[in-house]
ModelCIF file with pLDDT and N, C-alpha, C, O atoms, coordinates in Angstrom:
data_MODEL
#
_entry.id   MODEL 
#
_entity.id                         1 
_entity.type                       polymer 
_entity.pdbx_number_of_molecules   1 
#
_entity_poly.entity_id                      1 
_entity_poly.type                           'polypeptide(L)' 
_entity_poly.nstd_linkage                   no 
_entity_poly.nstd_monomer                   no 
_entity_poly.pdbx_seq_one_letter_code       
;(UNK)(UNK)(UNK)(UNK)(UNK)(UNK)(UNK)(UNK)(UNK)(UNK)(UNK)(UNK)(UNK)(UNK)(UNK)(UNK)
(UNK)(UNK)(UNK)(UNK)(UNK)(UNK)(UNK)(UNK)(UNK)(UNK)(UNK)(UNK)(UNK)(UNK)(UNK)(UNK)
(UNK)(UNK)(UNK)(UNK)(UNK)(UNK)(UNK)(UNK)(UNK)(UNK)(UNK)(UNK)(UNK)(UNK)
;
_entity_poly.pdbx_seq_one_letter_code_can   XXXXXXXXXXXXXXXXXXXXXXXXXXXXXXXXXXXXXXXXXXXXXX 
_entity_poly.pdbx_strand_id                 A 
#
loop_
_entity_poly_seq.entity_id 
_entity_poly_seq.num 
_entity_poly_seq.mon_id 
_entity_poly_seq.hetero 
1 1  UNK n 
1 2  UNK n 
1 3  UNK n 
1 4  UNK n 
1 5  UNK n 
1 6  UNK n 
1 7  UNK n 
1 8  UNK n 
1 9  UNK n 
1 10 UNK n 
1 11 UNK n 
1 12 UNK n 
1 13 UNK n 
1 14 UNK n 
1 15 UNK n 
1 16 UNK n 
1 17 UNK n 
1 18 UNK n 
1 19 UNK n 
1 20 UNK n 
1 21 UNK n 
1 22 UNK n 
1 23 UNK n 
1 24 UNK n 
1 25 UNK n 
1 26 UNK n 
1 27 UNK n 
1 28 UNK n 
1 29 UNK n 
1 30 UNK n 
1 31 UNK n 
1 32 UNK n 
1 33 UNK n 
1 34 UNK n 
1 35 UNK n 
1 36 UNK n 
1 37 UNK n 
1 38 UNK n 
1 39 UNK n 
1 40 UNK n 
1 41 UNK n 
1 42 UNK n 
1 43 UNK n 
1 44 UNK n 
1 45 UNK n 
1 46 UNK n 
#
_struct_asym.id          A 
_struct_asym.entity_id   1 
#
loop_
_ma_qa_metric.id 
_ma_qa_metric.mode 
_ma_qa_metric.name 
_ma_qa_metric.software_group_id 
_ma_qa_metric.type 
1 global pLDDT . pLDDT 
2 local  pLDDT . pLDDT 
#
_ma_qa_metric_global.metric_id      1 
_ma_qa_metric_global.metric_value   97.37 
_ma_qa_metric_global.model_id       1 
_ma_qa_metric_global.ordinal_id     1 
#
loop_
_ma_qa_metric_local.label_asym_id 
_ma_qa_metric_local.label_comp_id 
_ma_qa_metric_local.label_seq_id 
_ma_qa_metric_local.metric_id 
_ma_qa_metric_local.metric_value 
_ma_qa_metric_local.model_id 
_ma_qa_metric_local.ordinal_id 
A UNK 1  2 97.00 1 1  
A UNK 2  2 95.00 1 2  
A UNK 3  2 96.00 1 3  
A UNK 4  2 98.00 1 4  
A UNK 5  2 98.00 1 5  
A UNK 6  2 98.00 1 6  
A UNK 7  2 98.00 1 7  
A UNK 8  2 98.00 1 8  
A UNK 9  2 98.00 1 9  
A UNK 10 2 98.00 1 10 
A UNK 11 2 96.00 1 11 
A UNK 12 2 95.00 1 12 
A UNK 13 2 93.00 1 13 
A UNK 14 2 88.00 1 14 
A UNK 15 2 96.00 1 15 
A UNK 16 2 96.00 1 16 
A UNK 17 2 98.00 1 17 
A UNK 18 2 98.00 1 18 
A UNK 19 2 98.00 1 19 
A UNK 20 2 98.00 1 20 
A UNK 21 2 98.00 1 21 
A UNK 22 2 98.00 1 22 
A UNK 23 2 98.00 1 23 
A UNK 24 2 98.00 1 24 
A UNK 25 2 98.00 1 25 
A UNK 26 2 98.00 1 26 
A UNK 27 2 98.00 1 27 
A UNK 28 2 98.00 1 28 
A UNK 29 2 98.00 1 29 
A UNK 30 2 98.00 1 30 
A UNK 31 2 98.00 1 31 
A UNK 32 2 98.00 1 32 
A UNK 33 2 98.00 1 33 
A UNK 34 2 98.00 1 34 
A UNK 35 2 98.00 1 35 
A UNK 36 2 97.00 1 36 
A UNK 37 2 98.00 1 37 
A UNK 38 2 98.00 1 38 
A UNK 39 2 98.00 1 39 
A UNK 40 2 98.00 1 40 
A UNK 41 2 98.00 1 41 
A UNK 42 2 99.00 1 42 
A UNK 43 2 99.00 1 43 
A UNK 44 2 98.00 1 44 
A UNK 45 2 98.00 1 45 
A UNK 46 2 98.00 1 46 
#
loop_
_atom_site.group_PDB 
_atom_site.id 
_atom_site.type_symbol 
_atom_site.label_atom_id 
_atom_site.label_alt_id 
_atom_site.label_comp_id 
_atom_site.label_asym_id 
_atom_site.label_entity_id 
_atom_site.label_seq_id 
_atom_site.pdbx_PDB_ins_code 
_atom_site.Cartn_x 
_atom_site.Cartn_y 
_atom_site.Cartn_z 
_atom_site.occupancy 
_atom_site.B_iso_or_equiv 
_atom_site.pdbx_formal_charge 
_atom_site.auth_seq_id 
_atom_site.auth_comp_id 
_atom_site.auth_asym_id 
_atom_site.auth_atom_id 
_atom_site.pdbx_PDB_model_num 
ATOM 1   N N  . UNK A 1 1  ? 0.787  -1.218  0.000   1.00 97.00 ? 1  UNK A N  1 
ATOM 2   C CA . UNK A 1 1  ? 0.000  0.000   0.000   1.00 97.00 ? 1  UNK A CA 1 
ATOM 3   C C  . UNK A 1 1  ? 0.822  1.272   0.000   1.00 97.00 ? 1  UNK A C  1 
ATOM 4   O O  . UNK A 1 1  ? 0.225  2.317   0.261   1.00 97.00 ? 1  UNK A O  1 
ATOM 5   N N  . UNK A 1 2  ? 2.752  1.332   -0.389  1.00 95.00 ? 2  UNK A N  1 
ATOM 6   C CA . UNK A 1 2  ? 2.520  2.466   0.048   1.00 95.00 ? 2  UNK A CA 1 
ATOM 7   C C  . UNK A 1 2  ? 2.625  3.609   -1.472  1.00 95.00 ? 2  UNK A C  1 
ATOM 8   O O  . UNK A 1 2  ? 2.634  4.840   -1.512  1.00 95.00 ? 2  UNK A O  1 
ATOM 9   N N  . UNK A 1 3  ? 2.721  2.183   -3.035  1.00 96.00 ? 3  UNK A N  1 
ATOM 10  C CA . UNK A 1 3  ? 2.312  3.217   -4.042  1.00 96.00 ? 3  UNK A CA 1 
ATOM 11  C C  . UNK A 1 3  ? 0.982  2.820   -4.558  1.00 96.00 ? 3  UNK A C  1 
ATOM 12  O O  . UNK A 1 3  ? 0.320  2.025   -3.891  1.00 96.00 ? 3  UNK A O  1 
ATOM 13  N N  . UNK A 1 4  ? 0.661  3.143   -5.331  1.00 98.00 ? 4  UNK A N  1 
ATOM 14  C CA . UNK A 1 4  ? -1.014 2.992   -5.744  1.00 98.00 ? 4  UNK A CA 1 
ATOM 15  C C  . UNK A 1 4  ? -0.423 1.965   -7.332  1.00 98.00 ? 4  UNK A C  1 
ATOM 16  O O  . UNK A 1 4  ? 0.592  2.184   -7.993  1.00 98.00 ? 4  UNK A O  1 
ATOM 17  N N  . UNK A 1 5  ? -1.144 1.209   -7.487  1.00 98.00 ? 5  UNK A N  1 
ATOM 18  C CA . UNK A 1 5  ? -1.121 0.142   -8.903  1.00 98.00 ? 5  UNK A CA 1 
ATOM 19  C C  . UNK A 1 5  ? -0.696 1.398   -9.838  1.00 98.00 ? 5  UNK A C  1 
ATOM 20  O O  . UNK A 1 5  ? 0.462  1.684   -10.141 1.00 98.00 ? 5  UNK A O  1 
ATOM 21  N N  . UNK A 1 6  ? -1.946 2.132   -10.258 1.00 98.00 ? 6  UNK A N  1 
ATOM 22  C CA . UNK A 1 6  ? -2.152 3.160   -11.433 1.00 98.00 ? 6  UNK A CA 1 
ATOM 23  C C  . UNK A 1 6  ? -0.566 3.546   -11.516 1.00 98.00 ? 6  UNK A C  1 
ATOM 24  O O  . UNK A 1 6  ? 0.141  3.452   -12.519 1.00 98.00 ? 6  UNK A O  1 
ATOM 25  N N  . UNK A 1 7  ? -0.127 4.067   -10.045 1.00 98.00 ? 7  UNK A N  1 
ATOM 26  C CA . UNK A 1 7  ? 1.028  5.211   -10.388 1.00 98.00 ? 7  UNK A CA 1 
ATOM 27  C C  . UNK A 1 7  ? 1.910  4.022   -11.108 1.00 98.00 ? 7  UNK A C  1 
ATOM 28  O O  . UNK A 1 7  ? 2.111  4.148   -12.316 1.00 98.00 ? 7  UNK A O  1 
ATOM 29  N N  . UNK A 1 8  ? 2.436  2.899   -10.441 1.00 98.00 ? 8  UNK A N  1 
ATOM 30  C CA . UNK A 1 8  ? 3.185  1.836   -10.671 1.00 98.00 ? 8  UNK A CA 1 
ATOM 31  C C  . UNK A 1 8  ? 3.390  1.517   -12.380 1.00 98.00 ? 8  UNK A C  1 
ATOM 32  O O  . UNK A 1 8  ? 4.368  1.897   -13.024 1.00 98.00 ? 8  UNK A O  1 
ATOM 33  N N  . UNK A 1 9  ? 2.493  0.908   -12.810 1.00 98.00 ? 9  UNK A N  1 
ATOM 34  C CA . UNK A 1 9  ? 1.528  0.849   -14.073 1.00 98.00 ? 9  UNK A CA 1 
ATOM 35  C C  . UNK A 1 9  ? 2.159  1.643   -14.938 1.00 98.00 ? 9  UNK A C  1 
ATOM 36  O O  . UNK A 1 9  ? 2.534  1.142   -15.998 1.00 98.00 ? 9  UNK A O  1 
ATOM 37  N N  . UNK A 1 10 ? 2.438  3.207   -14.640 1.00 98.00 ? 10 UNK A N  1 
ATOM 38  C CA . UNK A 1 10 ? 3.047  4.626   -15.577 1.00 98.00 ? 10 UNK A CA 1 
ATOM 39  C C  . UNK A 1 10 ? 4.157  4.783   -14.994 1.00 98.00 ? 10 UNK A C  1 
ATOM 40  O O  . UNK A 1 10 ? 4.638  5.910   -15.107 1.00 98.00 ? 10 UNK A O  1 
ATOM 41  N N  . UNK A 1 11 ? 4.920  3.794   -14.213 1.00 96.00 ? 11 UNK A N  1 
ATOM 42  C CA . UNK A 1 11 ? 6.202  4.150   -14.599 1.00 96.00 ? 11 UNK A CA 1 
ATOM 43  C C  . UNK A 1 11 ? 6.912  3.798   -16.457 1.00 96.00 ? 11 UNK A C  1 
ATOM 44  O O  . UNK A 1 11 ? 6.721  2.929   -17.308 1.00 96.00 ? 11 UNK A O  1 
ATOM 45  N N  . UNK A 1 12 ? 7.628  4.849   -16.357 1.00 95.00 ? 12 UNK A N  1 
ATOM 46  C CA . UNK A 1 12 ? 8.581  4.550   -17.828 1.00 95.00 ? 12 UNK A CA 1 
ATOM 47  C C  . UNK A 1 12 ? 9.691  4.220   -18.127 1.00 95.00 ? 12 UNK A C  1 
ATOM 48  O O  . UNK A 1 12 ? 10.539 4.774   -17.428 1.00 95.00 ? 12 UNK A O  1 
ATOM 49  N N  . UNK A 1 13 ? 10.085 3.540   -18.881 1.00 93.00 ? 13 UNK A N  1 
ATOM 50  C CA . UNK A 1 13 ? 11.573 3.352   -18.691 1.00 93.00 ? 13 UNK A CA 1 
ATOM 51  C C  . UNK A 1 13 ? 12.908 4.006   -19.801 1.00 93.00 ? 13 UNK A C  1 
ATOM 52  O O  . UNK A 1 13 ? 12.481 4.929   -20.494 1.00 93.00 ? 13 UNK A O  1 
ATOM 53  N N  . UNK A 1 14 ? 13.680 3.830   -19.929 1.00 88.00 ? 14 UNK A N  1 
ATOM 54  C CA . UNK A 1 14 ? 14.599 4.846   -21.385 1.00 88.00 ? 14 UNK A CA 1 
ATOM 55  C C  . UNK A 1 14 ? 14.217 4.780   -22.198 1.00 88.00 ? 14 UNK A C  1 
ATOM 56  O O  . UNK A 1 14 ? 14.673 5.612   -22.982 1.00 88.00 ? 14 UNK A O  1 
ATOM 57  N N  . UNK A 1 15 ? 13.175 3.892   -22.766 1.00 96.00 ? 15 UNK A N  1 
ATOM 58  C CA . UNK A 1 15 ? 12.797 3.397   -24.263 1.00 96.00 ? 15 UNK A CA 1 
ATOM 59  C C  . UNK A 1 15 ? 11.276 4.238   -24.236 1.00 96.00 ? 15 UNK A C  1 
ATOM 60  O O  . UNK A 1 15 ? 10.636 4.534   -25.245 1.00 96.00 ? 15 UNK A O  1 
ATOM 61  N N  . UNK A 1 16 ? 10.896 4.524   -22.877 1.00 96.00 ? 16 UNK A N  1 
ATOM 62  C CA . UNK A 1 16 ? 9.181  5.252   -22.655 1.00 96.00 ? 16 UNK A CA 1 
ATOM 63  C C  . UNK A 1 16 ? 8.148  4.097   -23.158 1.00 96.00 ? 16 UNK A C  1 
ATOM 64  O O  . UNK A 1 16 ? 7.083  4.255   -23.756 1.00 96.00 ? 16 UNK A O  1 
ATOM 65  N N  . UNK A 1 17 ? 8.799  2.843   -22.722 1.00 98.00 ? 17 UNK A N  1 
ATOM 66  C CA . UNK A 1 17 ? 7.735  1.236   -22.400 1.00 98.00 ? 17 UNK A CA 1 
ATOM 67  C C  . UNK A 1 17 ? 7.363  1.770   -21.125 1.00 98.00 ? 17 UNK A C  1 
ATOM 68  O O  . UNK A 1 17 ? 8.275  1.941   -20.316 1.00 98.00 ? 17 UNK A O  1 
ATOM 69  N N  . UNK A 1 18 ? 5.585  2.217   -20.623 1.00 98.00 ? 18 UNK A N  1 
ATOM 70  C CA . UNK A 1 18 ? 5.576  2.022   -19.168 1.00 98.00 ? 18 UNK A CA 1 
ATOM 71  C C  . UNK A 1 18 ? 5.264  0.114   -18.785 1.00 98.00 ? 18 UNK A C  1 
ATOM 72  O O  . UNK A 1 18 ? 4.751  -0.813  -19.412 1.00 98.00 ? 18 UNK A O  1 
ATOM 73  N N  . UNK A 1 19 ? 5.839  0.256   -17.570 1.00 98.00 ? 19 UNK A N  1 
ATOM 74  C CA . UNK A 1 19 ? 5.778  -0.967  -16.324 1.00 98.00 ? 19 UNK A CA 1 
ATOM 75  C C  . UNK A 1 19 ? 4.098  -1.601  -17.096 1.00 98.00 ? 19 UNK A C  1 
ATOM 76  O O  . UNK A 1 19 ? 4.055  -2.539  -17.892 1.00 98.00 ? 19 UNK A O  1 
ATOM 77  N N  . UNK A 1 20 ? 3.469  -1.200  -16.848 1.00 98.00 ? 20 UNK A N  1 
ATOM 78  C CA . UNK A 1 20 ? 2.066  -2.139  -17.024 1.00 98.00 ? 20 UNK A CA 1 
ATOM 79  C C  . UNK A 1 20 ? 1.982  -2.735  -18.721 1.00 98.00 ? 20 UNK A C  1 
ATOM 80  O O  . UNK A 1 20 ? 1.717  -3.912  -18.962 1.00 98.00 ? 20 UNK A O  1 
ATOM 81  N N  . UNK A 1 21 ? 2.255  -1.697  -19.815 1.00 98.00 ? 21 UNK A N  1 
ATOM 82  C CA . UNK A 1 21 ? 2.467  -2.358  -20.789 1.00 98.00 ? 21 UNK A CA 1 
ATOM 83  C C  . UNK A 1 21 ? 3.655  -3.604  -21.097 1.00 98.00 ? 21 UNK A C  1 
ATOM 84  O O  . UNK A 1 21 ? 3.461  -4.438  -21.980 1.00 98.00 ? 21 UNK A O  1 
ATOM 85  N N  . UNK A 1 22 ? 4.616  -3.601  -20.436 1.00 98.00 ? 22 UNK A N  1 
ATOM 86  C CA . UNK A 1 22 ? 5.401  -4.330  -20.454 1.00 98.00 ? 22 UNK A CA 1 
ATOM 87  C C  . UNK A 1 22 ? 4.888  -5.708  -19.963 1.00 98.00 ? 22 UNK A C  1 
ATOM 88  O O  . UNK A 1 22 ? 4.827  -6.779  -20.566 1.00 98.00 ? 22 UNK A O  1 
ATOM 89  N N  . UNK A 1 23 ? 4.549  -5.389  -18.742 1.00 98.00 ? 23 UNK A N  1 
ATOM 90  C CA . UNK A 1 23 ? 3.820  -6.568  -17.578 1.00 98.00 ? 23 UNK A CA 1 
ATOM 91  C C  . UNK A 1 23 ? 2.689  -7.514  -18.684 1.00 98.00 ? 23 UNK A C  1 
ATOM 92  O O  . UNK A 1 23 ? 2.887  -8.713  -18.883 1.00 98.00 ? 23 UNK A O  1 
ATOM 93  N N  . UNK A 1 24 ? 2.019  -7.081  -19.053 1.00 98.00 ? 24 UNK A N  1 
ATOM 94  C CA . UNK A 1 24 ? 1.365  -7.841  -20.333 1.00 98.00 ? 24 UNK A CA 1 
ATOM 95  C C  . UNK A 1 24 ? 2.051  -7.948  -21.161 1.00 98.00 ? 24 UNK A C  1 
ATOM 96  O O  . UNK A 1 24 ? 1.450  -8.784  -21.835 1.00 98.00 ? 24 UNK A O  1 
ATOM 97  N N  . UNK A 1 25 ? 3.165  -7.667  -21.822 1.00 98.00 ? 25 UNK A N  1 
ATOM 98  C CA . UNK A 1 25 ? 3.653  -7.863  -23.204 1.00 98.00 ? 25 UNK A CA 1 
ATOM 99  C C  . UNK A 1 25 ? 4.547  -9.490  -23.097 1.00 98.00 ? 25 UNK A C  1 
ATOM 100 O O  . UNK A 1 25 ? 4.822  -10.158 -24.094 1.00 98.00 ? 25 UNK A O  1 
ATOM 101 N N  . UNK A 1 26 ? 4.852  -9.847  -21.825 1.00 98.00 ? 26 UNK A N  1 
ATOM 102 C CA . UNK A 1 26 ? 5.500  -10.633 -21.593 1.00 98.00 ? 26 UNK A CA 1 
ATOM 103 C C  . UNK A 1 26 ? 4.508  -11.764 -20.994 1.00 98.00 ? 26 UNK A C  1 
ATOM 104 O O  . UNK A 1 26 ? 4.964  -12.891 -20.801 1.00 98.00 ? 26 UNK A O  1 
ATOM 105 N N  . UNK A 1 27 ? 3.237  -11.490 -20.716 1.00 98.00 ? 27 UNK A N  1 
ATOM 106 C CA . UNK A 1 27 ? 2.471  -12.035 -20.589 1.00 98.00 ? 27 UNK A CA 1 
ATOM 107 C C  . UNK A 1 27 ? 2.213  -13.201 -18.775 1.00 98.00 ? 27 UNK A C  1 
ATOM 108 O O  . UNK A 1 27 ? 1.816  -14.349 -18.574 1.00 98.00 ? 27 UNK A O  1 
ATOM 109 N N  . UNK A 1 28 ? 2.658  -12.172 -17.947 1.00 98.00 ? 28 UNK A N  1 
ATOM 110 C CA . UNK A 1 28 ? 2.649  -12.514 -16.556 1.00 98.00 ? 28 UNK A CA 1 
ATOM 111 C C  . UNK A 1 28 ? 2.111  -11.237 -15.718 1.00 98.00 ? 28 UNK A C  1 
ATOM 112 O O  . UNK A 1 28 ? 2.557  -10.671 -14.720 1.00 98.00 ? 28 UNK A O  1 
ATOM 113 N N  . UNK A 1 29 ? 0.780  -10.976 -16.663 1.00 98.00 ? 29 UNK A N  1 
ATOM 114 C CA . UNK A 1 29 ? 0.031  -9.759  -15.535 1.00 98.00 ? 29 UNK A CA 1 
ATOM 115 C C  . UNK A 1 29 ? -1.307 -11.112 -14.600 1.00 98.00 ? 29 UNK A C  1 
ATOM 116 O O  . UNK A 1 29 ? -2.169 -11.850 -15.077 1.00 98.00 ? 29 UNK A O  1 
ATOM 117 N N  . UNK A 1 30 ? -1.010 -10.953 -13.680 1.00 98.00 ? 30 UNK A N  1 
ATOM 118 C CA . UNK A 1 30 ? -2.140 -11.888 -13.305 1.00 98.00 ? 30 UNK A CA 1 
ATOM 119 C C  . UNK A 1 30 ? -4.094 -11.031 -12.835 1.00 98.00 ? 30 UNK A C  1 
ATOM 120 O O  . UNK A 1 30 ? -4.351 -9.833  -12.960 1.00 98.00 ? 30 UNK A O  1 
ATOM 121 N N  . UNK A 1 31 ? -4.724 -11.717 -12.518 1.00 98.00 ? 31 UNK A N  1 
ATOM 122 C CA . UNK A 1 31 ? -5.945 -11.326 -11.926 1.00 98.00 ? 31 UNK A CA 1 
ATOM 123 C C  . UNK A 1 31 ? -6.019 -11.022 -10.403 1.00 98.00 ? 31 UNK A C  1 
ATOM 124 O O  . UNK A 1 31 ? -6.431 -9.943  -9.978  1.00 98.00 ? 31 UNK A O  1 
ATOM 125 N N  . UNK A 1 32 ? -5.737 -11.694 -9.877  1.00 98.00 ? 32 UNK A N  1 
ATOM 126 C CA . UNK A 1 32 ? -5.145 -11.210 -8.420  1.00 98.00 ? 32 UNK A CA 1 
ATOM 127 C C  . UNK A 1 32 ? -5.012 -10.114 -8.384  1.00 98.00 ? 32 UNK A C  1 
ATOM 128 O O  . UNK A 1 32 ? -4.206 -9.557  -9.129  1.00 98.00 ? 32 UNK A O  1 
ATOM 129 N N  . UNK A 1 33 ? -6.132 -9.126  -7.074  1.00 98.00 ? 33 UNK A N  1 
ATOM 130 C CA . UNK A 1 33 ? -6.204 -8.280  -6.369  1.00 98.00 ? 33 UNK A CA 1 
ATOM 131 C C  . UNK A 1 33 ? -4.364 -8.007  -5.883  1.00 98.00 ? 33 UNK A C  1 
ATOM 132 O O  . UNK A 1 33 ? -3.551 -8.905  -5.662  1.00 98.00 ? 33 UNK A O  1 
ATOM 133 N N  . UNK A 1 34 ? -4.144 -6.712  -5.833  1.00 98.00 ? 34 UNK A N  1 
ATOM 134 C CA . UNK A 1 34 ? -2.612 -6.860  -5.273  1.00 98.00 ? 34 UNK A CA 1 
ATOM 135 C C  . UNK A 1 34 ? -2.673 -6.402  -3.833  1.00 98.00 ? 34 UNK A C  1 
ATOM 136 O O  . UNK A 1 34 ? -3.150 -5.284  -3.639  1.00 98.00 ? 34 UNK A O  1 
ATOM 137 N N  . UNK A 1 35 ? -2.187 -7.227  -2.622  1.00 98.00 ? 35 UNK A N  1 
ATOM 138 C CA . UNK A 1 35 ? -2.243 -6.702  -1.151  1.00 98.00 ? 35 UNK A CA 1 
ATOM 139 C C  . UNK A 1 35 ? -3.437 -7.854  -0.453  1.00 98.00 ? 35 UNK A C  1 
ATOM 140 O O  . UNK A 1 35 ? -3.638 -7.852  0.762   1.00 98.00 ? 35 UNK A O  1 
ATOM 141 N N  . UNK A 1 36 ? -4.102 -8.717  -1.298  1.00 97.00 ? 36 UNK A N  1 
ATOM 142 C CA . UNK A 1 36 ? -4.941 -8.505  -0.881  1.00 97.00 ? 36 UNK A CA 1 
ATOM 143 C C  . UNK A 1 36 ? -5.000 -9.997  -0.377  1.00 97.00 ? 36 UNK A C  1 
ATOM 144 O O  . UNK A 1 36 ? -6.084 -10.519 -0.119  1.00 97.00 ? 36 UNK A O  1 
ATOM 145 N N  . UNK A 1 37 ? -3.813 -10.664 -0.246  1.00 98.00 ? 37 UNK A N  1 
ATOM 146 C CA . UNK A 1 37 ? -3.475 -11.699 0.791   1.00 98.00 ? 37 UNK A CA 1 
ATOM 147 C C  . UNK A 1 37 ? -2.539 -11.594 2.278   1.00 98.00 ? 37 UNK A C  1 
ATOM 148 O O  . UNK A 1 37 ? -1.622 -10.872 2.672   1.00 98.00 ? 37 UNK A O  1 
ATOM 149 N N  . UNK A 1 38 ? -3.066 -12.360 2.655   1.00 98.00 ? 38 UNK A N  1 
ATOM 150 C CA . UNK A 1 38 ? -2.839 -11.977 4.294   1.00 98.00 ? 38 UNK A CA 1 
ATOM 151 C C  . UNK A 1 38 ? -2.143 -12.811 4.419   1.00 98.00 ? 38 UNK A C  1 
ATOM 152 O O  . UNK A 1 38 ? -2.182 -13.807 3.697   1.00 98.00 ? 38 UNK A O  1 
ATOM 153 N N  . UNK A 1 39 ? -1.122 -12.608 5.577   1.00 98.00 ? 39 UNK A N  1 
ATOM 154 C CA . UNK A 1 39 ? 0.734  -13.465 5.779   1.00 98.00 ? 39 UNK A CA 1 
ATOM 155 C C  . UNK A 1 39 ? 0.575  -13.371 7.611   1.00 98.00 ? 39 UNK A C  1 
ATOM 156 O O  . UNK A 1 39 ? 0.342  -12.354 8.264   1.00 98.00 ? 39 UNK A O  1 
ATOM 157 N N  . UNK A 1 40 ? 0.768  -14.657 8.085   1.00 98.00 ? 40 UNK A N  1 
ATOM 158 C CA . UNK A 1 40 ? 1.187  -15.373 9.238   1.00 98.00 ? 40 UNK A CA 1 
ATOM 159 C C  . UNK A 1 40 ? 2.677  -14.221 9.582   1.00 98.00 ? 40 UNK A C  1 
ATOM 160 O O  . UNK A 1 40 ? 2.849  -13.521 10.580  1.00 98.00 ? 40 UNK A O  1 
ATOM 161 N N  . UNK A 1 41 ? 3.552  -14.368 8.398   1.00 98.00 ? 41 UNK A N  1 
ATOM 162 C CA . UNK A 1 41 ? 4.782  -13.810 8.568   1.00 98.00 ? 41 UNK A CA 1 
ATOM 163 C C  . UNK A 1 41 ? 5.520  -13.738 7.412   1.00 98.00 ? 41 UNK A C  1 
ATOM 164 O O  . UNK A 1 41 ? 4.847  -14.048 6.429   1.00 98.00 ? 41 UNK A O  1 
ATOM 165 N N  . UNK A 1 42 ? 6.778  -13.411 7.144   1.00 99.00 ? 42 UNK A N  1 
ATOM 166 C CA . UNK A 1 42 ? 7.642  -13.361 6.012   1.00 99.00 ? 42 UNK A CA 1 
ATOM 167 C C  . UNK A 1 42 ? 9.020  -13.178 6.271   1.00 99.00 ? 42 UNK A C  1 
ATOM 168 O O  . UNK A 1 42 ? 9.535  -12.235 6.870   1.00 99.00 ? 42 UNK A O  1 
ATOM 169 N N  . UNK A 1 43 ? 9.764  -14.511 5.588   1.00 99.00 ? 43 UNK A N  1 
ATOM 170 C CA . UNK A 1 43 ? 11.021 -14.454 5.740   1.00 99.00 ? 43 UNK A CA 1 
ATOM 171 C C  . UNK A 1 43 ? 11.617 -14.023 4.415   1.00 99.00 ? 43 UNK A C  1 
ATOM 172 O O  . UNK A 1 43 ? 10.944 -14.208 3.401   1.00 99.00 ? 43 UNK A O  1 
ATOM 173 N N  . UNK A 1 44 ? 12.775 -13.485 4.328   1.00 98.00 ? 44 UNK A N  1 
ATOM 174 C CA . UNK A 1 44 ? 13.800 -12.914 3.499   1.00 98.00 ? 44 UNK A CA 1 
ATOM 175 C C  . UNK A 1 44 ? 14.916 -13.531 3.618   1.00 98.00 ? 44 UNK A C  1 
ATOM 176 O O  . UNK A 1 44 ? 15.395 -13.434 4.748   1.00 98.00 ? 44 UNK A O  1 
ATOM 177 N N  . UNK A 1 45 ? 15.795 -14.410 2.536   1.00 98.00 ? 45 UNK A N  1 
ATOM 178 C CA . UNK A 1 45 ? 17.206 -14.870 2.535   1.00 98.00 ? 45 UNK A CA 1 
ATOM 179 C C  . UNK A 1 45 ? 17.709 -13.493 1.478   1.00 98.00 ? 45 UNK A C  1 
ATOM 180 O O  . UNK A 1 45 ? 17.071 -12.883 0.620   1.00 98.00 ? 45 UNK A O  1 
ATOM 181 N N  . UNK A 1 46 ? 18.989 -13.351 1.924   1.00 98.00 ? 46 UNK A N  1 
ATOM 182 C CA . UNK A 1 46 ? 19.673 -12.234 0.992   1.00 98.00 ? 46 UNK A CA 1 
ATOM 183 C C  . UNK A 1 46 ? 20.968 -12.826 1.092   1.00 98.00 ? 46 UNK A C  1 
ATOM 184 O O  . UNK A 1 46 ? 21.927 -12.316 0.513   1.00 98.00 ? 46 UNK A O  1 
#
């Protein structure tokens, strides 16, 4: 929650492909609500 989809979506990149057209062009935009699963917890390996 702390950017909004839309803004996300219109980012651009050097070529001025935004993020959401891309995300479909490659064909891994899913249906899934985003946020909108709930977590026990979350681990991170780095």
């Amino acid at each position: 929650g702390v950017h909004t989809q839309d803004w996300a979506y219109d980012r651009i990149d050097s070529e001025g492909k935004t993020f959401g057209s891309e995300l479909k062009r490659i064909g891994w935009c899913g249906e899934e609500e985003v946020g909108a699963r709930k977590m026990k917890a979350f681990f991170e390996l780095h």
